[in-house]
PDB file of N, CA and C in Angstrom:
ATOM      1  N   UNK A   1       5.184 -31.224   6.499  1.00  0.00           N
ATOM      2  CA  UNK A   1       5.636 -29.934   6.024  1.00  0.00           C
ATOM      3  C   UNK A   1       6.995 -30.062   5.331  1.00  0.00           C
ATOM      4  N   UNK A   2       7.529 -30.768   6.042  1.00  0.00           N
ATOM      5  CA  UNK A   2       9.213 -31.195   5.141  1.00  0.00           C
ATOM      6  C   UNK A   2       9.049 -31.221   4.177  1.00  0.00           C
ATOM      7  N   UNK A   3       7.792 -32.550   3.774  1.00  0.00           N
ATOM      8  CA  UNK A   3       8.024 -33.335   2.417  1.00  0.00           C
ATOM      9  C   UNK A   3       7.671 -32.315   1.117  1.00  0.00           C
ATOM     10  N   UNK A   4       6.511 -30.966   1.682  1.00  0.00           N
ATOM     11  CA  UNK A   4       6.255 -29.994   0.919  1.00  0.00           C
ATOM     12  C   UNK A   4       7.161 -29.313   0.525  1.00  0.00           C
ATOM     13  N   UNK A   5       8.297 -28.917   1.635  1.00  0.00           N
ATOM     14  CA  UNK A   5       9.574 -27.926   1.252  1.00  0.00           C
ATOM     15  C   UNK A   5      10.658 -28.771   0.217  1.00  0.00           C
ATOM     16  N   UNK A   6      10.438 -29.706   0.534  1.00  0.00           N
ATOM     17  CA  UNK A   6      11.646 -30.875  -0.220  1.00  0.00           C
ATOM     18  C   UNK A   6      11.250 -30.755  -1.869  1.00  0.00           C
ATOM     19  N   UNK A   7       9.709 -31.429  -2.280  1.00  0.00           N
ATOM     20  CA  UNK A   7       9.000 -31.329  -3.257  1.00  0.00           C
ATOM     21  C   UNK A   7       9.010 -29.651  -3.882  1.00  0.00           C
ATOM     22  N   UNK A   8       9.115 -28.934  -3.001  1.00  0.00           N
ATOM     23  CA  UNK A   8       8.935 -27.661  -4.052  1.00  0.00           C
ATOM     24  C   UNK A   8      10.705 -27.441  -4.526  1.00  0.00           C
ATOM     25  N   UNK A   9      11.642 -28.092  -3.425  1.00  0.00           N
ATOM     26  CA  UNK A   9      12.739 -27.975  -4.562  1.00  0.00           C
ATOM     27  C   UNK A   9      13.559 -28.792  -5.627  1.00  0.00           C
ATOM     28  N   UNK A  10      12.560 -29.622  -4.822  1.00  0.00           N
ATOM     29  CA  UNK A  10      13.075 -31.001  -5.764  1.00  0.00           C
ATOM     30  C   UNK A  10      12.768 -31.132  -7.158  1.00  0.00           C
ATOM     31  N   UNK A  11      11.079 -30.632  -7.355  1.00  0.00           N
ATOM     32  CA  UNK A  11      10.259 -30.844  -8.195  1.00  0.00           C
ATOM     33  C   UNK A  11       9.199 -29.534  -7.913  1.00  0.00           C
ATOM     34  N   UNK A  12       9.401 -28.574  -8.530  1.00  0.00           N
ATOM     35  CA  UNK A  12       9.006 -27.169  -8.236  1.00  0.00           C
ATOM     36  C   UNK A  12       7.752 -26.987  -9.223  1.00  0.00           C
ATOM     37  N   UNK A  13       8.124 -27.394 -10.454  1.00  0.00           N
ATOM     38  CA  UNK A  13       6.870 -27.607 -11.520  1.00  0.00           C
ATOM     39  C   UNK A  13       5.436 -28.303 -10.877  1.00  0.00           C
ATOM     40  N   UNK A  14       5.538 -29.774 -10.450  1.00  0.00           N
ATOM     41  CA  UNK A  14       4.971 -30.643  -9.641  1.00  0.00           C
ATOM     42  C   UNK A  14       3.935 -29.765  -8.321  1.00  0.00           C
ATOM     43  N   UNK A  15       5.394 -29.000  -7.824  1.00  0.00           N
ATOM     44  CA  UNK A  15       4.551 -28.980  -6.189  1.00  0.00           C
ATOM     45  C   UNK A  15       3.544 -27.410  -6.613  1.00  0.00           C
ATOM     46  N   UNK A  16       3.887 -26.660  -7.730  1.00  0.00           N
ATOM     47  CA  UNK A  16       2.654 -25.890  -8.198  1.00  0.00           C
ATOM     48  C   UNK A  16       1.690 -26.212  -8.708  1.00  0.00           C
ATOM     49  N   UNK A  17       2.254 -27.080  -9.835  1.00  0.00           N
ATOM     50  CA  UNK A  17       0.347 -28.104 -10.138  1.00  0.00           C
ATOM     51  C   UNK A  17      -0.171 -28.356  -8.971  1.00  0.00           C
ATOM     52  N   UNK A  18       0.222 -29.423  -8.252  1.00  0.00           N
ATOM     53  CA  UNK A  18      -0.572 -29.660  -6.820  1.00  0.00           C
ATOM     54  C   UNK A  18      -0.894 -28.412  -5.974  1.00  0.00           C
ATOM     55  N   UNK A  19      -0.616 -27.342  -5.699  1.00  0.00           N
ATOM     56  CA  UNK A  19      -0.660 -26.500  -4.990  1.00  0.00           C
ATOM     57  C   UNK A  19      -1.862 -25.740  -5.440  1.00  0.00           C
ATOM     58  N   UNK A  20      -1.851 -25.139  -7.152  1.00  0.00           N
ATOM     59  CA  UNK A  20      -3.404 -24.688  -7.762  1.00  0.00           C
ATOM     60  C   UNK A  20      -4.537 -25.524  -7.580  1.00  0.00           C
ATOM     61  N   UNK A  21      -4.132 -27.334  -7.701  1.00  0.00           N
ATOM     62  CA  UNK A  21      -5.212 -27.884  -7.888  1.00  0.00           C
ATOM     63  C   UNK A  21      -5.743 -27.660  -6.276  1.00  0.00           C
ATOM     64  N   UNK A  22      -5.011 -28.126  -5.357  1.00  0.00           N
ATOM     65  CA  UNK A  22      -5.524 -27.430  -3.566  1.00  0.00           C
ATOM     66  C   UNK A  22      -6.144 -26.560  -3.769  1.00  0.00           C
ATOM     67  N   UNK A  23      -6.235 -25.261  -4.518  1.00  0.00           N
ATOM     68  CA  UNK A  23      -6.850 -24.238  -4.281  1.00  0.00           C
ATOM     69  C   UNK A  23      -7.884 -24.225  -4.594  1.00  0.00           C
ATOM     70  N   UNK A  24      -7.855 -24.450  -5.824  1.00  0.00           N
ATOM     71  CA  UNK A  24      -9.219 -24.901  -6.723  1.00  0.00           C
ATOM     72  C   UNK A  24      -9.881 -25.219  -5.907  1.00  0.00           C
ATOM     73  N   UNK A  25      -9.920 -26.688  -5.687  1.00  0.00           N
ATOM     74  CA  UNK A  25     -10.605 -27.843  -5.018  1.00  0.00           C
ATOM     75  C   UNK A  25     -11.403 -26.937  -3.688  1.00  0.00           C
ATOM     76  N   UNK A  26     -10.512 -26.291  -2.877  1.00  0.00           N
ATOM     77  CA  UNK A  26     -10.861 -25.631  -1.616  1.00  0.00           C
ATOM     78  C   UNK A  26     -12.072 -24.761  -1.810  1.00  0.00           C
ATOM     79  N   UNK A  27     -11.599 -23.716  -2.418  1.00  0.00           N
ATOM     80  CA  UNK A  27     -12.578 -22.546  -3.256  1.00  0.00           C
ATOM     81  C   UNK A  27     -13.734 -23.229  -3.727  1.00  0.00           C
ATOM     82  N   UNK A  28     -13.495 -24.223  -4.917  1.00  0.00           N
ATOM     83  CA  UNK A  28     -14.873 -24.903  -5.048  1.00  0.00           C
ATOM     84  C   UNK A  28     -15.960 -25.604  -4.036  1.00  0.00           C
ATOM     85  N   UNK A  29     -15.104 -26.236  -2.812  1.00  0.00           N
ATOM     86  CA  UNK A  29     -15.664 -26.632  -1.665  1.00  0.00           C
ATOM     87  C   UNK A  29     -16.411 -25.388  -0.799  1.00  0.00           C
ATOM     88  N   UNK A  30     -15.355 -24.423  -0.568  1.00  0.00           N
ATOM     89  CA  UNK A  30     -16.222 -23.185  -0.251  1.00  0.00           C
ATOM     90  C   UNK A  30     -17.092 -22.700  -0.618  1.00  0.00           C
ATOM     91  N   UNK A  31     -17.762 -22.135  -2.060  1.00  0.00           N
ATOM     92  CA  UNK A  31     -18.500 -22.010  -2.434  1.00  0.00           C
ATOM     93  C   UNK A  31     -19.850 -22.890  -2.458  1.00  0.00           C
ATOM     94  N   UNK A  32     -19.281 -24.054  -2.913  1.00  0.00           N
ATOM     95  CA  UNK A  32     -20.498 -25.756  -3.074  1.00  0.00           C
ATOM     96  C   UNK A  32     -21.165 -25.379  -1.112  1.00  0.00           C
ATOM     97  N   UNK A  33     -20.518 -25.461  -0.226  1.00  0.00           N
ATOM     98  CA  UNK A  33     -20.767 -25.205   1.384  1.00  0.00           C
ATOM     99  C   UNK A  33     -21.844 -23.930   1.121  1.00  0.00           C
ATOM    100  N   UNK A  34     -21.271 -22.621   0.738  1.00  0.00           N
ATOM    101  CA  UNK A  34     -22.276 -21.639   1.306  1.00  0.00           C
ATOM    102  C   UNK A  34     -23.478 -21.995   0.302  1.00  0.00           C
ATOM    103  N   UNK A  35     -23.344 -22.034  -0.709  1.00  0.00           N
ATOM    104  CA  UNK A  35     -24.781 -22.370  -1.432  1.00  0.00           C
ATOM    105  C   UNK A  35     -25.303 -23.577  -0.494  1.00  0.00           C
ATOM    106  N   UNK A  36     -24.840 -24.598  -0.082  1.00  0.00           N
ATOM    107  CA  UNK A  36     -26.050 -25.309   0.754  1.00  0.00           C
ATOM    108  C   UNK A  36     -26.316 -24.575   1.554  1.00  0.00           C
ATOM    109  N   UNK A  37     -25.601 -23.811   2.563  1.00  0.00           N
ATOM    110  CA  UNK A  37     -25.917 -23.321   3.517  1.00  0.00           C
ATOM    111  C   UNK A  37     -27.375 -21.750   3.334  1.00  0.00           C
ATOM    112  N   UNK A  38     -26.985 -21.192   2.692  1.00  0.00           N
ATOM    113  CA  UNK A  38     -27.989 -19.978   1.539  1.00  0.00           C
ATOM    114  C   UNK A  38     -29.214 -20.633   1.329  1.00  0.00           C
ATOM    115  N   UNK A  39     -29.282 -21.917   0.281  1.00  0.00           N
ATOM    116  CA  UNK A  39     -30.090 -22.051  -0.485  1.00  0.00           C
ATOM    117  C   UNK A  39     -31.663 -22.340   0.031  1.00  0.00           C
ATOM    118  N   UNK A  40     -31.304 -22.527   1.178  1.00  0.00           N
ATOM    119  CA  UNK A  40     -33.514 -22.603   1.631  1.00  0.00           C
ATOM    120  C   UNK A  40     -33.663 -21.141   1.953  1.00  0.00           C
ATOM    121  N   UNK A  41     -32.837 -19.893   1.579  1.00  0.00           N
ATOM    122  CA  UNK A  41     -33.414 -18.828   2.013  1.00  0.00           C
ATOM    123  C   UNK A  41     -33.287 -17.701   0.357  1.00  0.00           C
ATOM    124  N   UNK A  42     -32.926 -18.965  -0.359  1.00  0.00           N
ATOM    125  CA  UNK A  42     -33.863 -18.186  -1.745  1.00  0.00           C
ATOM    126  C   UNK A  42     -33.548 -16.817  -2.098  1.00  0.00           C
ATOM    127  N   UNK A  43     -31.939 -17.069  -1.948  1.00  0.00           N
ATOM    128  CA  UNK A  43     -30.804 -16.036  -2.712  1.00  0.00           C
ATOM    129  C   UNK A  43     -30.065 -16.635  -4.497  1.00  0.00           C
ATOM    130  N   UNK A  44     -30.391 -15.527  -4.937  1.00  0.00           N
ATOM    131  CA  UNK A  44     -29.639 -15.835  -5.977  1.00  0.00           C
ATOM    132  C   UNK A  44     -28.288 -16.888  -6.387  1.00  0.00           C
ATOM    133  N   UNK A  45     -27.918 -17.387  -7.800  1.00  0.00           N
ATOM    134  CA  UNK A  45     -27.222 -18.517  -7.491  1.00  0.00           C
ATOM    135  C   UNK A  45     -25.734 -17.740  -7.730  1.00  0.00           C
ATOM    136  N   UNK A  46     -25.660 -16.344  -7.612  1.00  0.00           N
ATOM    137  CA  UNK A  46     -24.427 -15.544  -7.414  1.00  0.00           C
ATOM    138  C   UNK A  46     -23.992 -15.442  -6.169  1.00  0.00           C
ATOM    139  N   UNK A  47     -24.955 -15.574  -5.195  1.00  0.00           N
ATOM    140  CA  UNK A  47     -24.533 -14.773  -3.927  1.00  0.00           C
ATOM    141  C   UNK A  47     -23.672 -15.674  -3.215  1.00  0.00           C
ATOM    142  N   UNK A  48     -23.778 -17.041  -3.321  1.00  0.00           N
ATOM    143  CA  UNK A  48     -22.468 -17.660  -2.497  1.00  0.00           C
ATOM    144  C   UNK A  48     -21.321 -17.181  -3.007  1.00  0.00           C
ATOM    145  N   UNK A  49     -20.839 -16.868  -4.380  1.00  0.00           N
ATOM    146  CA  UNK A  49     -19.513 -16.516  -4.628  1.00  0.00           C
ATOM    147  C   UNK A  49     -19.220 -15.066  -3.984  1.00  0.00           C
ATOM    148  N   UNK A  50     -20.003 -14.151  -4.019  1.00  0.00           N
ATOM    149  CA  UNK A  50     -20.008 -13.239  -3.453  1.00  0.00           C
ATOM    150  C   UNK A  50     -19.690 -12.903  -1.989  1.00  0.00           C
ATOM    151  N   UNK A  51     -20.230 -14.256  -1.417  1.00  0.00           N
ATOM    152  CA  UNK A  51     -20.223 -14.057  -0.314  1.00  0.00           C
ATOM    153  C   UNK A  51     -18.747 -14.672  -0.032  1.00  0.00           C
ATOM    154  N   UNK A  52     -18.119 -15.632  -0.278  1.00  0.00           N
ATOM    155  CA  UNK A  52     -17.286 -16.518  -0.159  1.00  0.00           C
ATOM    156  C   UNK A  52     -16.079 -15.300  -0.563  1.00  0.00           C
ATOM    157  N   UNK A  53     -16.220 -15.130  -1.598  1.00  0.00           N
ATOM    158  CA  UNK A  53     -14.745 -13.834  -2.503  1.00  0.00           C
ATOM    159  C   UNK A  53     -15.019 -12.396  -1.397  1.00  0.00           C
ATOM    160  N   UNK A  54     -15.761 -12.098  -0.405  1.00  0.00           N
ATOM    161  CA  UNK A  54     -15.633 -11.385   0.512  1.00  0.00           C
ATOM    162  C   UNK A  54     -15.269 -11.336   1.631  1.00  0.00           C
ATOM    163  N   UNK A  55     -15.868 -12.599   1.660  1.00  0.00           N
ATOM    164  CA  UNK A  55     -15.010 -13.445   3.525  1.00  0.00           C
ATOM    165  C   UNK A  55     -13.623 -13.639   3.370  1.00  0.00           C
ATOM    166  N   UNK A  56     -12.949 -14.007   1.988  1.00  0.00           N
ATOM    167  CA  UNK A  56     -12.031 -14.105   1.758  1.00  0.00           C
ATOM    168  C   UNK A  56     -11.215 -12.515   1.955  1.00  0.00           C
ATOM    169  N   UNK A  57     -11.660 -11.706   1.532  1.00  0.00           N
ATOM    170  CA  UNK A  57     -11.253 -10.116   1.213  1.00  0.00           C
ATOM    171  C   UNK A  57     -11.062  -9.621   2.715  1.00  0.00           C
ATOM    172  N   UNK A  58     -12.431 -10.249   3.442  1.00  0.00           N
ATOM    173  CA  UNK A  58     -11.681  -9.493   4.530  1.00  0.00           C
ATOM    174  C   UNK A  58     -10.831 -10.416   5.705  1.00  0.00           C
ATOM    175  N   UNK A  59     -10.785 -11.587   5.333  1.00  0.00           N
ATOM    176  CA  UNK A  59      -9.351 -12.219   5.772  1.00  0.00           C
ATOM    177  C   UNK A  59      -8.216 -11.581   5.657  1.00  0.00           C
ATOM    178  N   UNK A  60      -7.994 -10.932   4.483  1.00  0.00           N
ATOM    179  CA  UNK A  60      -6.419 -10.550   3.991  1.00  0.00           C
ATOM    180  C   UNK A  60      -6.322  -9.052   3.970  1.00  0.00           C
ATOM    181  N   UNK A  61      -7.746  -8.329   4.539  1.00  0.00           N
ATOM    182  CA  UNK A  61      -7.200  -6.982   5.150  1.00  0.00           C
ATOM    183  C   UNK A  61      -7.229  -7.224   6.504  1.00  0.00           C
ATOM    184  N   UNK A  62      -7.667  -7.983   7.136  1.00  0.00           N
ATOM    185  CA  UNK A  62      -7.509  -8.187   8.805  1.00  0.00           C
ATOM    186  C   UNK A  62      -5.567  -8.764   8.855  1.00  0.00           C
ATOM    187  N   UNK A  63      -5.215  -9.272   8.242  1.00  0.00           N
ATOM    188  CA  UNK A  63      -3.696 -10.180   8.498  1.00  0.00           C
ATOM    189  C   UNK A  63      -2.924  -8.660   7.898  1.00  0.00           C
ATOM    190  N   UNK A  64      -3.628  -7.864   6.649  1.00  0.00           N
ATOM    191  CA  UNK A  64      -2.415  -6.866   6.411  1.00  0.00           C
ATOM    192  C   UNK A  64      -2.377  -5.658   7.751  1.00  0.00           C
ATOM    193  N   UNK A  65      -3.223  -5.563   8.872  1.00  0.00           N
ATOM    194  CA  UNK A  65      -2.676  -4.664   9.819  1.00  0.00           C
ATOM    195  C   UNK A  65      -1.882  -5.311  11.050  1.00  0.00           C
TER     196      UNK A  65
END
């Protein structure tokens, strides 16, 4: 955790590239997961994002009360 706080002031440009590409990467992993998990029950190839950008949604109204 240091080396993260150090890097974002050391090199602040840096520790945001790395920080989007984390996200990316994650999100894409999330999604790539529920479609395996979905796909033998022959849902559309929307519904993992859907499902994933909702689980997410209600993460961050459960933490805002």
């Amino acid at each position: 955790m240091d080396y993260l706080r150090r890097m974002q002031l050391e090199r602040p440009v840096l520790f945001w590239v790395v920080t989007l590409v984390a996200l990316l990467v994650a999100f894409q992993l999330l999604v790539f997961v529920a479609g395996l998990l979905l796909g033998p029950f022959g849902v559309p190839s929307w519904a993992p994002l859907v499902i994933v950008i909702g689980v997410l949604v209600l993460i961050a109204r459960r933490q805002q009360r």
